[in-house]
Protein backbone atom coordinates (compact mmCIF):
# COMPACT_ATOMS: atom_id res chain seq x y z
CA UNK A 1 74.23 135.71 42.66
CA UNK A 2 77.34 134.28 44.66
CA UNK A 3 78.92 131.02 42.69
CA UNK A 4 78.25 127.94 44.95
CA UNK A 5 81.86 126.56 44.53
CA UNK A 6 83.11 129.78 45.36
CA UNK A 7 80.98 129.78 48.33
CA UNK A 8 82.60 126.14 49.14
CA UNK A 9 85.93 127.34 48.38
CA UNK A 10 85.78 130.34 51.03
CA UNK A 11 84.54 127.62 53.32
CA UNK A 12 86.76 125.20 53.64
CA UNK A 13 89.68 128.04 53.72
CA UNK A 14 87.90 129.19 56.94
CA UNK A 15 87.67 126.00 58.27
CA UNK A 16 90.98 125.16 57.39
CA UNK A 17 92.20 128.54 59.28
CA UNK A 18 90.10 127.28 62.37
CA UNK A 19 92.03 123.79 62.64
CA UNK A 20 95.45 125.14 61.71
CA UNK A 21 94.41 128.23 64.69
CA UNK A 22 93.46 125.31 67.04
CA UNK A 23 96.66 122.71 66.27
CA UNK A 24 98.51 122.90 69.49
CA UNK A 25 101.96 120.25 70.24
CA UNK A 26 103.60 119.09 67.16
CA UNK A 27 100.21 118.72 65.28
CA UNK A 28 101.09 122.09 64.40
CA UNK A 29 101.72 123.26 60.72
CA UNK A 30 105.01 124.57 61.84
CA UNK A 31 106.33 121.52 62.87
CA UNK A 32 104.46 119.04 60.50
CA UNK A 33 106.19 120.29 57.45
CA UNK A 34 109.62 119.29 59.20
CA UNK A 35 108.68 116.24 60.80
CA UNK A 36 106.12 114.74 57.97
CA UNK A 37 109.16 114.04 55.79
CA UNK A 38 111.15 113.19 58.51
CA UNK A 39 108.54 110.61 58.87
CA UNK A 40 107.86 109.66 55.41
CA UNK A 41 111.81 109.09 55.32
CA UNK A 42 112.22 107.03 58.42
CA UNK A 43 109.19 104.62 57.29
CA UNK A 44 110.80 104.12 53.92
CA UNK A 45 114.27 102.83 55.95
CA UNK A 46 112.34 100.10 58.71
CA UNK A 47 110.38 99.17 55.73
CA UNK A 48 113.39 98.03 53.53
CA UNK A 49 115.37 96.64 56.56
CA UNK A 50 112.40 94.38 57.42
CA UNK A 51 111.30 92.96 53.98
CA UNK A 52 115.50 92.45 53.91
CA UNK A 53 115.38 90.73 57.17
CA UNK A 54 112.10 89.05 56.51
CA UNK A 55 114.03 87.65 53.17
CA UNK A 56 116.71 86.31 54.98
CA UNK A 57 114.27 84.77 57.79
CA UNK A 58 112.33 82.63 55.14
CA UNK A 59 115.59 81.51 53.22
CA UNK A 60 116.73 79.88 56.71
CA UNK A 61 113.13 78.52 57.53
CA UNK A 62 111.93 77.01 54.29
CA UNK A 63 114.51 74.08 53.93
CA UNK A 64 113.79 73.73 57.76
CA UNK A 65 110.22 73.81 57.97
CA UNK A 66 110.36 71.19 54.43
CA UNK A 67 112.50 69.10 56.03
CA UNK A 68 110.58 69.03 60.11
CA UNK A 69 107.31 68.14 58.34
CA UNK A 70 109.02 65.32 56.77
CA UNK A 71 109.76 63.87 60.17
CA UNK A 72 106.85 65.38 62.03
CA UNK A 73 104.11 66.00 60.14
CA UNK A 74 100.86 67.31 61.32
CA UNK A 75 98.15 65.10 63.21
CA UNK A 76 94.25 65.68 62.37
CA UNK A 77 93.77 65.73 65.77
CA UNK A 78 96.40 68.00 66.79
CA UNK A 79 96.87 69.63 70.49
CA UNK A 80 99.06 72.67 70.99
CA UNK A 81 101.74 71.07 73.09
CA UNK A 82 103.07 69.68 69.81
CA UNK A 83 102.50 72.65 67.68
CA UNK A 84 104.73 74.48 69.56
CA UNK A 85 106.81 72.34 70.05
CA UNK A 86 107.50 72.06 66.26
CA UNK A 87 107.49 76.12 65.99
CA UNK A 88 110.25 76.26 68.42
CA UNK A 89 112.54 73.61 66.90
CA UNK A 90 111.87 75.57 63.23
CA UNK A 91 111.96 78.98 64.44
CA UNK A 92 115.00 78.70 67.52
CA UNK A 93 115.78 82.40 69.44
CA UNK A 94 119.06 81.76 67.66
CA UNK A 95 117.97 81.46 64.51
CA UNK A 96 120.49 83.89 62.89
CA UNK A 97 118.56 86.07 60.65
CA UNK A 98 116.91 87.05 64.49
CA UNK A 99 119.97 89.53 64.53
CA UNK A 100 120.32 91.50 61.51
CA UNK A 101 122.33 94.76 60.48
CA UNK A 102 121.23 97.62 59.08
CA UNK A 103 122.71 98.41 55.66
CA UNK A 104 125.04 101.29 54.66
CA UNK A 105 122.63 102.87 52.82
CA UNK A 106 119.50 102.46 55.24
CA UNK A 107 122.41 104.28 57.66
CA UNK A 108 122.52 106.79 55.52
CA UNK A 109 119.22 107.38 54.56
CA UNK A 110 117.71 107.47 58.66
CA UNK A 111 121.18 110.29 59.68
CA UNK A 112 119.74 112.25 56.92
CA UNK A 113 115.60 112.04 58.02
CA UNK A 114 117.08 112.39 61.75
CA UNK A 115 119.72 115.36 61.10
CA UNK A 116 116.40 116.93 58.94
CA UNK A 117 113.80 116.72 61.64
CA UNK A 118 116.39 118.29 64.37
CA UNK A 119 117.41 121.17 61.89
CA UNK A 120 114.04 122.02 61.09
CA UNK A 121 113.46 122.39 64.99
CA UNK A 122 116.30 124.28 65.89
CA UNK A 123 115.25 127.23 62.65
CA UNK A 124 111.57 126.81 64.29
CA UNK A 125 112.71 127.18 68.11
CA UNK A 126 114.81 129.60 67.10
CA UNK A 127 112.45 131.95 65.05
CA UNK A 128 110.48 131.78 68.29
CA UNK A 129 112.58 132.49 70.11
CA UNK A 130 114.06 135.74 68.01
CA UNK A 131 117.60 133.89 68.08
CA UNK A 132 119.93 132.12 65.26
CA UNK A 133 120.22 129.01 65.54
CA UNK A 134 124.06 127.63 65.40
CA UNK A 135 125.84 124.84 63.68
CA UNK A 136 123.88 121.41 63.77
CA UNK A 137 123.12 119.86 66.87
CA UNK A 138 122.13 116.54 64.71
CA UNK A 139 125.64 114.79 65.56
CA UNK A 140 124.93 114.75 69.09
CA UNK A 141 121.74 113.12 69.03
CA UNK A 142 122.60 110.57 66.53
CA UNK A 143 126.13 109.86 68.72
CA UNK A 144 123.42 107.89 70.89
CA UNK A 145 120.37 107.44 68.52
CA UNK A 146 122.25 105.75 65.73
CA UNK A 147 119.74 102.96 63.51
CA UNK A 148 121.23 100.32 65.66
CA UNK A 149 119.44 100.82 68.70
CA UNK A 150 116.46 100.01 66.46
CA UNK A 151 118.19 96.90 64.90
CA UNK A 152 119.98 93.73 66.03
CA UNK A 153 117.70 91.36 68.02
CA UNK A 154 113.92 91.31 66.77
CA UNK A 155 111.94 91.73 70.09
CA UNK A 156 111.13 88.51 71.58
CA UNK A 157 107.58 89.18 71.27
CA UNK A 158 107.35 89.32 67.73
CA UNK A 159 109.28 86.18 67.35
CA UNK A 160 106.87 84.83 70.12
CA UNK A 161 104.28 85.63 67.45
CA UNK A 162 106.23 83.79 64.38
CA UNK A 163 106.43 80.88 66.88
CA UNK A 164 102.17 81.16 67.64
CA UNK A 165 101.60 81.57 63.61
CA UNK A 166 103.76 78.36 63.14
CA UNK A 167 102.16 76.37 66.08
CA UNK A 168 99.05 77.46 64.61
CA UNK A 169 99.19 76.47 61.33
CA UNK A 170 101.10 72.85 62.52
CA UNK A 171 98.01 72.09 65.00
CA UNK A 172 95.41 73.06 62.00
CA UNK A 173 97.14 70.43 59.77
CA UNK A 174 98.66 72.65 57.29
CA UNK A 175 101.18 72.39 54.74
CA UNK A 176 104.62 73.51 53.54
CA UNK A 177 103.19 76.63 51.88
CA UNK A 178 100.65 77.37 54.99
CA UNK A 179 103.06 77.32 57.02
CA UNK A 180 105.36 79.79 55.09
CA UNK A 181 102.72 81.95 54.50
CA UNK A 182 101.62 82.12 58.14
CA UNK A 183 105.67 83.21 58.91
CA UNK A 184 105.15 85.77 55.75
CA UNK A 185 101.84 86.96 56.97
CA UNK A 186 102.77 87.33 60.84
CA UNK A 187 106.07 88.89 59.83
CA UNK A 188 104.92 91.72 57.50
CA UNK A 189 101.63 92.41 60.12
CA UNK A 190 104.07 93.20 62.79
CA UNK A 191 106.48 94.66 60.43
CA UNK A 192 103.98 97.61 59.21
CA UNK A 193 102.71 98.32 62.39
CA UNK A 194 106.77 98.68 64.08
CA UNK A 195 107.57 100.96 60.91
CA UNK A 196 105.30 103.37 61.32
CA UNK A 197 105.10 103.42 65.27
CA UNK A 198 109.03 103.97 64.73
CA UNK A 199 108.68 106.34 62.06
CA UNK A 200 106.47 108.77 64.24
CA UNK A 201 107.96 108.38 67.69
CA UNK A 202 111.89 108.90 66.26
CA UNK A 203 111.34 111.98 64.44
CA UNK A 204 109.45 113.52 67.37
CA UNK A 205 111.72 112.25 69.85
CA UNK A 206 114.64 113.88 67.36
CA UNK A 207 112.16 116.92 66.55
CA UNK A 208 111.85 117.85 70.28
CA UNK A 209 115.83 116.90 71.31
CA UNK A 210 116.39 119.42 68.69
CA UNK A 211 113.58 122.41 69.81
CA UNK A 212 115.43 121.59 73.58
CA UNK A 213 119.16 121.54 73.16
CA UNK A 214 118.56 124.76 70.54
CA UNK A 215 116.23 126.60 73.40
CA UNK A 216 119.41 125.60 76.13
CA UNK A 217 121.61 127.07 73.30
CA UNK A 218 120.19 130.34 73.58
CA UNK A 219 120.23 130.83 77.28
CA UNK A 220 116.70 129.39 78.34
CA UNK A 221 115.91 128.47 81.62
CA UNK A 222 112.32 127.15 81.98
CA UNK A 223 110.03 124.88 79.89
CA UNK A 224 106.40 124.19 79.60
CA UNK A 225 104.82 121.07 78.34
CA UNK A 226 102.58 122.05 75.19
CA UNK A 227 99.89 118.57 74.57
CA UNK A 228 99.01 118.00 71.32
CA UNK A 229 95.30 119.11 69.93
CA UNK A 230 92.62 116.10 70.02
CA UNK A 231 92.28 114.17 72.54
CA UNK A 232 95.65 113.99 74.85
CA UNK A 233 96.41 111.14 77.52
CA UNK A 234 96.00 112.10 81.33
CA UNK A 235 100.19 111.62 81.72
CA UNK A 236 100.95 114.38 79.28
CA UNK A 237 97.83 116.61 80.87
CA UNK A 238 99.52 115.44 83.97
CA UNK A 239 102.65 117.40 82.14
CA UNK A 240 101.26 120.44 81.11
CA UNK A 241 98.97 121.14 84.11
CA UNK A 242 103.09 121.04 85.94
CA UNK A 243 103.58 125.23 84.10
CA UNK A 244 106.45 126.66 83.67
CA UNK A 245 109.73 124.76 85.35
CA UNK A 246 113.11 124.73 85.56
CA UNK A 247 115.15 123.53 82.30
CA UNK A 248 116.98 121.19 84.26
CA UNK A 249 114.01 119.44 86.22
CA UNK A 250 111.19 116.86 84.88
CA UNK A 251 107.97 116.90 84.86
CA UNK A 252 105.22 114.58 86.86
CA UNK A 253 105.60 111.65 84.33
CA UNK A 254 109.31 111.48 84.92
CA UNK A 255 109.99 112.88 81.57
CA UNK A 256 112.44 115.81 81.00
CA UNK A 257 110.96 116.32 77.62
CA UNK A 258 108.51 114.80 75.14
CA UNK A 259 107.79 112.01 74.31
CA UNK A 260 106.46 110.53 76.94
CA UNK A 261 105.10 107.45 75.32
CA UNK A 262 104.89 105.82 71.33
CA UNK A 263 102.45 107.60 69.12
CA UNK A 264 103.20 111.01 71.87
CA UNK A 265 102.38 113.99 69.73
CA UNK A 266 103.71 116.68 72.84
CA UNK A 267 106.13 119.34 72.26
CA UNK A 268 107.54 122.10 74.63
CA UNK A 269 107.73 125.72 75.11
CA UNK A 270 110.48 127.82 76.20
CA UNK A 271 111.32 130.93 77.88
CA UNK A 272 114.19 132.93 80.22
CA UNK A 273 113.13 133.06 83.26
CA UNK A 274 114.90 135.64 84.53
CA UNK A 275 113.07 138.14 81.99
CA UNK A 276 109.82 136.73 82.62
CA UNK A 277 110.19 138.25 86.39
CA UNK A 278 111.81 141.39 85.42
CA UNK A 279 109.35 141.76 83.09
């Protein structure tokens, strides 16, 4: 009699051969097991630099917000007008901890995810390619990709939404410590959602910049838009439904390579042309 578990076992390893056969774009095994830590790493850096900057934001606002209830304090019959108004004199554009550097070490720590994830996809490109991949091409990307592009000025949006939470909490008649936690609560909502939308579309875009420039290395002349397994968008079907192309050209969403929007899971494909029509 065959052992049920065993018979579960054998199961699941044939189902788990079936997805990892089916995994197309960077969903693939392949180039998970560079980019996942890549990933993992990047999410760790936003996450410090935000509950940093998200420190620094409250130690400006409390004595302000303290100080403007004092002297405007909330009505029981509030209207908006004067919620926001009171959000915007707490919680200026100018406010200084608006604009915020990265550390040394959260530098340090997002060169190292970024130079990871484009190393691990020039030895992958390469091995499909049957080349060697040369020294690292990391420097180049990071030359224009550096953490500060990320950093600086928080997007007016989200401070448009500390501005709401504060307005909100004013015109509902709350106090010093509702209104600090509806800047703590906003903040660290946002926060989450921008680290790991950051996390995922960096380390692809760096991924793919690496699987390209590697593939240009080598001699390659055309490219083919690979969409990731599940359930693509219509612009990167829009992509792949362009074939094979010229290295140099982009395809029908503009893009010369992936990805072509946050959360874009797309890779490409490479081959010498030349070959392919002697062949």
């Amino acid at each position: 009699m065959i052992d049920a578990e065993q018979l579960a076992i054998t199961e699941a390893n044939r189902l788990a051969a079936l997805l990892e056969a089916a995994a197309k774009g960077l969903k693939h095994r392949r180039h998970q097991k560079h980019i996942g830590p890549a990933r993992v790493a990047i999410k760790a850096v936003m996450a410090s630099y935000f509950a940093r900057q998200e420190k620094a934001l409250l130690a400006e606002l409390r004595p302000k917000i303290k100080r403007e209830l004092e002297i405007m304090p909330p009505l029981k019959e509030a209207i908006s007008p004067q919620g926001k108004q009171f959000a915007k004199f707490v919680l200026p554009t100018s406010l200084h901890p608006l604009t915020f550097e990265a550390s040394k070490s959260e530098v340090s720590d997002w060169n190292d995810a970024i130079t990871a994830a484009i190393d691990g996809a020039a030895r992958t490109i390469a091995k499909e390619l049957g080349t060697t991949p040369g020294e690292s091409i990391a420097g180049r990307y990071l030359a224009d990709n550096s953490l500060s592009k990320l950093t600086g000025n928080l997007a007016s949006t989200s401070v448009e939404r500390l501005q709401d939470a504060l307005a909100t909490a004013w015109d509902a008649g709350g106090d010093f410590n509702a209104m600090v936690k509806a800047v703590t609560d906003t903040f660290e909502d946002f926060s989450t959602t921008r680290a790991q939308m950051i996390a995922q579309t960096e380390a692809n875009d760096a991924y793919n910049y690496g699987r390209n420039q590697t593939a240009r290395d080598a001699g390659m002349s055309e490219k083919a838009w690979e969409t990731e397994s599940g359930d693509p968008c219509q612009i990167c079907l829009d992509n792949e439904a362009d074939g094979w192309i010229d290295i140099d050209d982009t395809f029908s969403s503009g893009d010369s390579e992936p990805t072509a929007h946050p959360n874009c899971e797309c890779t490409l494909n490479f081959r010498s042309g030349a070959e392919e029509e002697a062949a």
